[in-house]
Protein backbone atom coordinates (compact mmCIF):
# COMPACT_ATOMS: atom_id res chain seq x y z
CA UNK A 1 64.52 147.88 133.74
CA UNK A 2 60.78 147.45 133.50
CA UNK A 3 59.33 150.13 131.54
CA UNK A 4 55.22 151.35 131.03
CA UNK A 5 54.95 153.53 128.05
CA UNK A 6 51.60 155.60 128.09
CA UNK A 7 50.38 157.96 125.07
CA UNK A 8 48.02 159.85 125.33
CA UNK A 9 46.28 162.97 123.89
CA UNK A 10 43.96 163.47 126.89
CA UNK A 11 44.41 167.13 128.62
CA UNK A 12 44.72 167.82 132.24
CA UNK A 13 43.00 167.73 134.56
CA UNK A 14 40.71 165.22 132.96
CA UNK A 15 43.82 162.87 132.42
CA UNK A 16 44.69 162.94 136.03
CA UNK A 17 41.94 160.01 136.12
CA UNK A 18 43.68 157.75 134.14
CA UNK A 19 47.32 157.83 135.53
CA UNK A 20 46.89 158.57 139.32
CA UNK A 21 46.83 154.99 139.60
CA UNK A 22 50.06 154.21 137.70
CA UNK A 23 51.88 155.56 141.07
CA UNK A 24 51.59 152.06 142.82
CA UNK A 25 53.65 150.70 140.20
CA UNK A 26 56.98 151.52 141.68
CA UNK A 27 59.05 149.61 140.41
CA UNK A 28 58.09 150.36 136.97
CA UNK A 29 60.10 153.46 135.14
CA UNK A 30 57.22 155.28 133.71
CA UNK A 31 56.82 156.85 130.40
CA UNK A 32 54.96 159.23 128.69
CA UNK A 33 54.48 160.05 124.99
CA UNK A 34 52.18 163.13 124.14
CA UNK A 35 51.63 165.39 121.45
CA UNK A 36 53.91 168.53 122.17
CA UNK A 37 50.76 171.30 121.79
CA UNK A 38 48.48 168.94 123.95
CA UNK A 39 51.29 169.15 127.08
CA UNK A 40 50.35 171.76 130.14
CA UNK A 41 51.52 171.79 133.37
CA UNK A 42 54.15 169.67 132.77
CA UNK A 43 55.70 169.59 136.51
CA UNK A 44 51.97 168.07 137.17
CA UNK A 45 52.72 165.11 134.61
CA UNK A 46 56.23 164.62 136.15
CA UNK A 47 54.73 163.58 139.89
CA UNK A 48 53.41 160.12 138.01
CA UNK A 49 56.51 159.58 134.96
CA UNK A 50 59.87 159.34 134.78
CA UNK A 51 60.42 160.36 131.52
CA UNK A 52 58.03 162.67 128.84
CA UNK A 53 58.78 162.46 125.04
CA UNK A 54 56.95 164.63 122.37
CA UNK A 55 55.09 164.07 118.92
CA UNK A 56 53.34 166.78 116.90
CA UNK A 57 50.14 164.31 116.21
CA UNK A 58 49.26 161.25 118.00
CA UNK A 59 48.99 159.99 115.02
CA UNK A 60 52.16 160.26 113.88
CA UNK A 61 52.48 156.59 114.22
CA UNK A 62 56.14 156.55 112.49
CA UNK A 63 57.52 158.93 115.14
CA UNK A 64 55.65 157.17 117.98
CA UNK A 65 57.71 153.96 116.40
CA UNK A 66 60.87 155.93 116.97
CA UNK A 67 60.26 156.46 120.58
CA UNK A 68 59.23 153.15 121.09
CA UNK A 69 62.48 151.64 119.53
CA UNK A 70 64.83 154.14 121.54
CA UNK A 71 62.68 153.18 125.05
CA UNK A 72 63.62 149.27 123.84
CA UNK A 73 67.22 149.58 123.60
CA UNK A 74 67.70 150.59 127.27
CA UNK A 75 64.45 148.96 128.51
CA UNK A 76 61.89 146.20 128.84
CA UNK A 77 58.23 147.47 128.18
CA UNK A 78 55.98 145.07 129.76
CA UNK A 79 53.32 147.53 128.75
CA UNK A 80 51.78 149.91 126.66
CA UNK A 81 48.27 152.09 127.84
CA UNK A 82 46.30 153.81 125.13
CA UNK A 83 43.11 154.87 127.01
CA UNK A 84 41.75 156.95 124.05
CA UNK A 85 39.30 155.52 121.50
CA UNK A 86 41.51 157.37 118.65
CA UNK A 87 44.35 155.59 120.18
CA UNK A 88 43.67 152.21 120.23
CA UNK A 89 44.44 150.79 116.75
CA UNK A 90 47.79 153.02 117.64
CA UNK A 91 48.90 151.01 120.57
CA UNK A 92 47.39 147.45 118.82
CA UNK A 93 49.72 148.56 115.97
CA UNK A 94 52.81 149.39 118.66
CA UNK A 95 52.52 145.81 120.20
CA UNK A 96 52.50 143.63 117.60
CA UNK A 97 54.92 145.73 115.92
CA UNK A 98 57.46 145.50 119.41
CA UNK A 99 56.51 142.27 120.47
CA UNK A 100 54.13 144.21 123.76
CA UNK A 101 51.63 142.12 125.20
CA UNK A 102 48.13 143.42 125.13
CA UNK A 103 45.57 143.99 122.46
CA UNK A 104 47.17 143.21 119.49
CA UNK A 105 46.95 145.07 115.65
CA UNK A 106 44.08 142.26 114.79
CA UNK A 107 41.72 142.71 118.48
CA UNK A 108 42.52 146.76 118.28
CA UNK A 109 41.19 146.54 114.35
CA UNK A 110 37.62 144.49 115.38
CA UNK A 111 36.94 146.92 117.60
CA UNK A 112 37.53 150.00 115.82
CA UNK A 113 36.36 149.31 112.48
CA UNK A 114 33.06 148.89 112.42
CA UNK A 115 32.83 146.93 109.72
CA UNK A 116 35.12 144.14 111.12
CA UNK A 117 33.32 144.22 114.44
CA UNK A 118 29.74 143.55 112.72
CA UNK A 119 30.53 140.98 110.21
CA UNK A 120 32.42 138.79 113.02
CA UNK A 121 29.23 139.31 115.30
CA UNK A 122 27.04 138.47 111.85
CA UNK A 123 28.86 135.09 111.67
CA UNK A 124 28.28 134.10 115.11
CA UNK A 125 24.51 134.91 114.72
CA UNK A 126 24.65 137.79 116.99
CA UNK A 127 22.01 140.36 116.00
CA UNK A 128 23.16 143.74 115.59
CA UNK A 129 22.57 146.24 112.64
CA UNK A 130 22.24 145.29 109.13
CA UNK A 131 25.39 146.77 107.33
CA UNK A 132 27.37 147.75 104.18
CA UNK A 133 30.56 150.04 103.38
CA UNK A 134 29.91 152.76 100.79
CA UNK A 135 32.51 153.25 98.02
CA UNK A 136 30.54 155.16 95.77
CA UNK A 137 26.99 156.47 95.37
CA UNK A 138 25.51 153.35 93.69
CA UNK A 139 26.10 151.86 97.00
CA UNK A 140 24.13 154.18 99.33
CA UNK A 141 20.71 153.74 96.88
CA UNK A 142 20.89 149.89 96.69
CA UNK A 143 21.86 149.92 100.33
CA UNK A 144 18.04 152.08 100.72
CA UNK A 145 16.56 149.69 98.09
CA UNK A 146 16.70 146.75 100.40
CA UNK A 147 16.29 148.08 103.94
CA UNK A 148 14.51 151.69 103.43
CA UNK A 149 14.95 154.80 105.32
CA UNK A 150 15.94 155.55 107.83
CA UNK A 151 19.91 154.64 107.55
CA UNK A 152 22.65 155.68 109.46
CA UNK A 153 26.06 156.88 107.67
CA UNK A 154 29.47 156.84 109.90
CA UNK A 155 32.90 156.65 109.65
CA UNK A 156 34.35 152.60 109.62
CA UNK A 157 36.51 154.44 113.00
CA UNK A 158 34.66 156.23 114.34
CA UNK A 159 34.08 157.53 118.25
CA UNK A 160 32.25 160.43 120.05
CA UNK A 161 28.58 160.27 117.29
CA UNK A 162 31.43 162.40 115.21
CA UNK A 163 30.24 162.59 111.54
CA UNK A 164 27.57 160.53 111.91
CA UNK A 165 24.30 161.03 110.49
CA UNK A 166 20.59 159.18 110.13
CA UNK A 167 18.75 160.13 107.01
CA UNK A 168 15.45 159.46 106.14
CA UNK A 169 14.77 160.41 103.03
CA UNK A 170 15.84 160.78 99.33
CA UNK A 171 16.22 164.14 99.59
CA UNK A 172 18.24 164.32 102.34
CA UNK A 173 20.51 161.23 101.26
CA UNK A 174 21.16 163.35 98.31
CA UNK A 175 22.03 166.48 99.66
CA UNK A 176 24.01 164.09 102.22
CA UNK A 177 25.78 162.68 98.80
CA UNK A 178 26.00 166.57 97.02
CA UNK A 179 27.12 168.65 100.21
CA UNK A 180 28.96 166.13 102.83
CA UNK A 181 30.37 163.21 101.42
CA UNK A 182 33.84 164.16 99.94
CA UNK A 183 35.03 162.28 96.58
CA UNK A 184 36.20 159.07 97.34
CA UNK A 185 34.86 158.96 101.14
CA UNK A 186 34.58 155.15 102.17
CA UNK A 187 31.22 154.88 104.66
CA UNK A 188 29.52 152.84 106.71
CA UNK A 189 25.90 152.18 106.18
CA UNK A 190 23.75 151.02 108.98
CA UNK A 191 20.44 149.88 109.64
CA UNK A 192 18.34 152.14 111.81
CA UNK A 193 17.61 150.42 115.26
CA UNK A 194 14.67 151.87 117.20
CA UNK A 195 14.73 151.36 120.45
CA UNK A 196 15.78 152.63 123.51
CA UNK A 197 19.97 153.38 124.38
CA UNK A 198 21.84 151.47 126.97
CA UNK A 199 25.38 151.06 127.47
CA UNK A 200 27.39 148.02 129.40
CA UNK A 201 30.36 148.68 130.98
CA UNK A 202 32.44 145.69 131.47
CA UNK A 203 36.08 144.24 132.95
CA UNK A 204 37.46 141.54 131.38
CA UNK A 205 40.08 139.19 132.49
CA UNK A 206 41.75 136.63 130.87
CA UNK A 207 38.42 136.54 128.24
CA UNK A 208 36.16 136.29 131.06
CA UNK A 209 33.70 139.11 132.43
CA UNK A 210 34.21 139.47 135.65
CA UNK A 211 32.07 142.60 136.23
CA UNK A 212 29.43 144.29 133.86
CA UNK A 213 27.36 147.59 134.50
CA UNK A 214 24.23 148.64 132.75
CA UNK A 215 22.96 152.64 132.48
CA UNK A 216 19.95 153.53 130.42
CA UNK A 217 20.81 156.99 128.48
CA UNK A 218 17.75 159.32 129.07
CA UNK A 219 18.54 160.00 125.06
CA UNK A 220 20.08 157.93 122.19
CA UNK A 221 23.23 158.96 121.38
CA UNK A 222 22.08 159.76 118.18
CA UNK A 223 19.75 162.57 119.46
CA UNK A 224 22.85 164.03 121.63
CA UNK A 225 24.90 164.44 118.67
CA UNK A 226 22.73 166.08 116.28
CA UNK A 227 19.50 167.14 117.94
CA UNK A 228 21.00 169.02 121.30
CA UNK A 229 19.70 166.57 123.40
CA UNK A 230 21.52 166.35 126.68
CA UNK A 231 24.14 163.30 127.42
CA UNK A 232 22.90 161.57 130.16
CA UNK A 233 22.52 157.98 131.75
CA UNK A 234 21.44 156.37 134.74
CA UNK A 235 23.32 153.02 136.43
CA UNK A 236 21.05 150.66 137.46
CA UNK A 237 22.02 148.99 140.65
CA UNK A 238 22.14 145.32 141.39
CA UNK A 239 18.50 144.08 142.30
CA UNK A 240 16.78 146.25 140.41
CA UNK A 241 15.18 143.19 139.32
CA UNK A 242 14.83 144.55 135.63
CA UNK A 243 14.18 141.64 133.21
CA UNK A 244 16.06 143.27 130.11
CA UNK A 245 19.27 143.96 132.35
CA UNK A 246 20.34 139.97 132.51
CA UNK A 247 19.36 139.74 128.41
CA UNK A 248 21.90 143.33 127.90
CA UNK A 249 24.58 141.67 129.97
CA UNK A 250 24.23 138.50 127.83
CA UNK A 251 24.76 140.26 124.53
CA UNK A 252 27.67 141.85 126.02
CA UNK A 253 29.58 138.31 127.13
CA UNK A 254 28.48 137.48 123.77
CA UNK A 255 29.98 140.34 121.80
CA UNK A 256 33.70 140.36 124.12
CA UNK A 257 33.73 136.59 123.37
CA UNK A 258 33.24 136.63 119.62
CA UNK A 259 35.71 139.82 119.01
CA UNK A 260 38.47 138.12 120.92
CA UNK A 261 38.85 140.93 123.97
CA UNK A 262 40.66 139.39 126.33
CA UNK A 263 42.11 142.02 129.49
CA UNK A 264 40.32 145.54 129.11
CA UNK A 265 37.85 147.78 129.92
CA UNK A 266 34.63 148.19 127.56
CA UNK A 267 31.97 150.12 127.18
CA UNK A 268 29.27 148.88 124.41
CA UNK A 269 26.30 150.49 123.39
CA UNK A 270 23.11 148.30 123.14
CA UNK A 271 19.35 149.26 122.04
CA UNK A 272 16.21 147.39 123.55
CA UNK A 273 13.53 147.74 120.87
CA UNK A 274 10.00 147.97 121.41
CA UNK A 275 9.17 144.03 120.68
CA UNK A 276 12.11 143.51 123.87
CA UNK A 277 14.67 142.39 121.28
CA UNK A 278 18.37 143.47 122.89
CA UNK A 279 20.32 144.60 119.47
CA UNK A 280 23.85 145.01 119.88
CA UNK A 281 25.20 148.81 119.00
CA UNK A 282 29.04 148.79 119.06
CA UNK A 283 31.86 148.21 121.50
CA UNK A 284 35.14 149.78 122.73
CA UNK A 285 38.19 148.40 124.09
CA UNK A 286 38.21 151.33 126.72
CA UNK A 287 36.62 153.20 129.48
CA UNK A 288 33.39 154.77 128.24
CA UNK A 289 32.30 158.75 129.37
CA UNK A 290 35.83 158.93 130.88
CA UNK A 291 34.71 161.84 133.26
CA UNK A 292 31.27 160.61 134.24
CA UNK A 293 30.90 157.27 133.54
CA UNK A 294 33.74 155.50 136.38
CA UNK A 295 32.56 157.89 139.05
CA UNK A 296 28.59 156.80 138.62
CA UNK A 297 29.68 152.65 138.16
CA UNK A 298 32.09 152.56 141.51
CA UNK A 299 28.95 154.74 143.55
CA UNK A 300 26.75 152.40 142.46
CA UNK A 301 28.39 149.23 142.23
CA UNK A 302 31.66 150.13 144.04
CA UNK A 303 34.08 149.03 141.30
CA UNK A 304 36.94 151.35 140.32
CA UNK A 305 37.30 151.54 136.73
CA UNK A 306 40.36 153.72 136.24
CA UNK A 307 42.16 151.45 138.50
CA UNK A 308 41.07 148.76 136.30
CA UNK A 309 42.60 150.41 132.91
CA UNK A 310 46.21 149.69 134.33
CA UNK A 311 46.02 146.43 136.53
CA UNK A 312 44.32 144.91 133.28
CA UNK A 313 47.32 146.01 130.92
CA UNK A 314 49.50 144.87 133.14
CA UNK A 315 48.25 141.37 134.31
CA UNK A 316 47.74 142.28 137.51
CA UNK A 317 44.16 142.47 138.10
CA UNK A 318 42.20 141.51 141.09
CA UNK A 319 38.97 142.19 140.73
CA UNK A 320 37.56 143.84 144.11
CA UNK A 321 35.02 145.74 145.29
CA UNK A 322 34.13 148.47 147.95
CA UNK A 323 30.38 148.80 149.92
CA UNK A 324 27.82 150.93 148.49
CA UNK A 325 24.36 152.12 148.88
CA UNK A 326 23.47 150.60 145.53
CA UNK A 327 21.51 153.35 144.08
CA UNK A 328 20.78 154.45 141.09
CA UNK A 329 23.13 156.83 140.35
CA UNK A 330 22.97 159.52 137.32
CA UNK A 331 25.19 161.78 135.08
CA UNK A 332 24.43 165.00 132.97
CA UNK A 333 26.28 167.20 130.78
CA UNK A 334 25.56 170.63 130.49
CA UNK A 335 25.09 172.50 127.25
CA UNK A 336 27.58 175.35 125.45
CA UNK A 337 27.16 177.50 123.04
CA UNK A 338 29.86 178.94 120.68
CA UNK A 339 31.29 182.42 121.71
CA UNK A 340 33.13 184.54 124.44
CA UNK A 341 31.18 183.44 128.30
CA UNK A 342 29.90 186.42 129.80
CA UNK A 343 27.46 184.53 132.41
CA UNK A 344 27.57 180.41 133.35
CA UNK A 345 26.05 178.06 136.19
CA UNK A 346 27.94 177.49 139.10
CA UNK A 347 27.70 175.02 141.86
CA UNK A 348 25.69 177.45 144.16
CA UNK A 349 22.84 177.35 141.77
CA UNK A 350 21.89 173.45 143.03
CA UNK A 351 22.24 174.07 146.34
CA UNK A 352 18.73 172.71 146.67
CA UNK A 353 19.88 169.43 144.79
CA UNK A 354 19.84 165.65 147.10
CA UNK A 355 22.33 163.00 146.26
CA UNK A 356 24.57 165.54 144.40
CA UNK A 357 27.59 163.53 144.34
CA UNK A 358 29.76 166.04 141.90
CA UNK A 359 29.11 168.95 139.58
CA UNK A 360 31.93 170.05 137.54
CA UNK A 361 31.91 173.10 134.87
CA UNK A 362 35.43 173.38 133.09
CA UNK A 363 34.70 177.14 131.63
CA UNK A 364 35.17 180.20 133.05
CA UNK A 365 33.55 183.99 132.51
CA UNK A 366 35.74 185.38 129.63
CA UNK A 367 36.90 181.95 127.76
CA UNK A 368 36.60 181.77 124.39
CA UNK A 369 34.61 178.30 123.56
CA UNK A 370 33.98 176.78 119.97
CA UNK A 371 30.68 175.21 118.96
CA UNK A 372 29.72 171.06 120.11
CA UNK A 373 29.71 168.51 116.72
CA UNK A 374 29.49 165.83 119.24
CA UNK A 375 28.70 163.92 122.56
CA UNK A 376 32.05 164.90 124.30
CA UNK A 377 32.69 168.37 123.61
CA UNK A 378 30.21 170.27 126.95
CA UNK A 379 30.93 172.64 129.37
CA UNK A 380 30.18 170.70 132.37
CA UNK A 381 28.57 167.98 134.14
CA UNK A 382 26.54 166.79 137.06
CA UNK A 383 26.36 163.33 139.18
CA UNK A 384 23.46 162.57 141.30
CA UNK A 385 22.23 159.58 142.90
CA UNK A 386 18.81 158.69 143.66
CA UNK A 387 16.55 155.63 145.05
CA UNK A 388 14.05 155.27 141.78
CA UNK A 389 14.99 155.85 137.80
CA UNK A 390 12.16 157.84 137.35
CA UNK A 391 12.57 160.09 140.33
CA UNK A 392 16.62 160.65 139.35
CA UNK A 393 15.61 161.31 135.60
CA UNK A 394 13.36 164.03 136.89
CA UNK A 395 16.26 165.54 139.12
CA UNK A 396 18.80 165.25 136.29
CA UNK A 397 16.34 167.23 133.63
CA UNK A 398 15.69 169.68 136.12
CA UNK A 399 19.43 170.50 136.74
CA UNK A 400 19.72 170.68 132.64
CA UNK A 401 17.31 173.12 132.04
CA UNK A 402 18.47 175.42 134.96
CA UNK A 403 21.79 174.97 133.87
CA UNK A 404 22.67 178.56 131.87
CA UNK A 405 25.34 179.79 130.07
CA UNK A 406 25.07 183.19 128.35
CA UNK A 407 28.19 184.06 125.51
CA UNK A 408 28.95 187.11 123.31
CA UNK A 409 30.11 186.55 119.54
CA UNK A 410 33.67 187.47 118.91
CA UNK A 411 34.43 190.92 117.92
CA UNK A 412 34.34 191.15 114.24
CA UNK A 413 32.10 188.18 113.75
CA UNK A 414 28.52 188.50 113.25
């Protein structure tokens, strides 16, 4: 029998996105393989697979091999879906391992590792970021000799702004080198871009782009992560008649030719700088601000992403559209704060909002919530839509800084 094997360390509800479409596939026995702690609701889960097997870690790549070889012996899998960014070298491993088709160990490594993706982009004369990898501390000084402060230091894989930082100084590179960088810590050094954030969100079939979306964020991802600047981005509709979008959409064919992407979502991050140079950011083989990100593309443009994810993997795609109003339409996360919730914003509170598509806040009065290190972790979000950028920037601020959220420390913790 035919067999889709899905892993996955995504939590529910938010997951729900991802495999409600998997249902059409009927005549498909569907698996799922998911780490044992991560699992609630698990008669939810069993409405959409056949079968659920456990690891401890999803990256417990030898046990995920042992699953994999046991589905094999009874079954055909004609295809594996690894929607998470930590998950993707995972399933490239798992295919070329198996003999899957899909994104192989080689594509999944070019666009995780940083390093890979840059120096491929380098040799095709596609500008992006200046870069080295850090093996020890000589390297971070010459790396400042030649192209001055400000850098940015980041893991070769990583996702989510997570333990990533922009220094801009000596002093701070050194207390970067004394206080954060373990012993033998392998980094990658960037050039700073400055410039303004936008991200292109793109199907691909059979190596060609069949559809591509460009949102502006309202703040680099840079400033979410470490200045508590709020995540949010506006999709630009088609005939906006925006110079820039056509160049950002150009990079992007660029960049998914030269890495070798093939069927899959992305999402890449780009930077217009103030001279109108587009500068390429990164790129991932996946669906980009999983929660936010599909809903504000399919108002706008009328394209279903999360349908995408599966009819891509499984080489069934048709690429289709629905009518829209083709406005701008906006996302915003809302911010947390470490502690026990006593008090939070509620959907009543933006009453008074237009074009309030969805508002969503995932905590409740009495939950216990740890402290944000990067652009995922929030405790809610907003979607609005809007006839000008300007007008549905203003409306998205608005709802951030009337958003509240008022916590209690933990008893015994001062």
């Amino acid at each position: 029998m035919k067999s889709i094997v899905y892993i996955s360390d995504f939590r529910l509800p938010f997951v729900l996105n991802f495999i409600k479409p998997l249902k059409k596939f009927v005549d498909y026995k569907k698996i799922l393989i998911i780490e044992r702690n991560n699992l609630q609701n698990e008669h939810v889960l069993s409405e959409f697979f056949d079968e659920i097997r456990y690891i401890d870690y999803l990256e417990s790549l030898d046990s995920i091999k042992e699953h994999i070889a046991q589905i094999r012996m009874d079954h055909k899998i004609v295809a594996l879906l690894t929607p998470g960014e930590n998950a993707i070298e995972i399933g490239g491993e798992i295919r070329s391992t198996f003999g899957i088709p899909g994104l192989q160990r080689n594509q999944a490594e070019a666009v995780r590792n940083k390093w890979i993706m840059k120096q491929m982009l380098h040799q095709r004369g596609i500008r992006t970021s200046v870069t080295a990898i850090a093996l020890s501390v000589s390297d971070y000084m010459e790396f400042v000799e030649v192209n001055g402060f400000p850098i940015i230091v980041k893991p070769l894989s990583g996702f989510g702004t997570i333990n990533t930082f922009k220094i801009s100084s000596i002093n701070e590179l050194n207390s970067y080198l004394e206080n954060t960088r373990k012993e033998h810590q392998k980094d990658l050094l960037e050039e700073f871009i400055n410039g303004k954030e936008f991200h292109c969100d793109s199907l691909v079939s059979k190596g060609n782009v069949v559809f591509s979306s460009v949102s502006q964020y309202l703040y680099n991802c840079l400033e979410i992560a470490t200045s508590h600047k709020p995540p949010a981005s506006i999709t630009i509709p088609e005939g906006s008649n925006i110079e820039y979008i056509d160049r950002i959409k150009e990079v992007n064919k660029e960049v998914i030719s030269a890495l070798g992407i093939n069927n899959s979502v992305t999402h890449a991050e780009l930077f217009l700088t103030p001279e109108g140079e587009v500068v390429f950011g990164e790129i991932g083989a996946r669906i980009g601000g999983a929660q936010v990100m599909p809903p504000c593309i399919k108002n706008t443009h009328g394209v279903d992403f999360f349908a995408a994810v599966s009819d891509l993997e499984l080489g069934v795609f048709e690429f289709n559209r629905c009518q829209t109003d083709n406005n701008y339409t906006g996302m915003i996360c809302f911010p947390t704060r470490a502690g026990i919730i006593e008090k939070i914003s509620g959907i009543q509170d933006f009453k008074d909002i237009k074009g309030l598509i969805d508002f969503n806040v995932s905590y409740q009065v009495g939950q216990k919530v740890g402290d944000v290190k990067d652009t995922m972790t929030r405790s809610g979000f907003a979607i609005v839509e809007g006839d000008t950028f300007e007008d549905l920037s203003n409306t998205l601020l608005d709802m951030y800084d009337r958003f509240y959220i008022q916590v209690k420390a933990e008893e015994g913790i001062r």
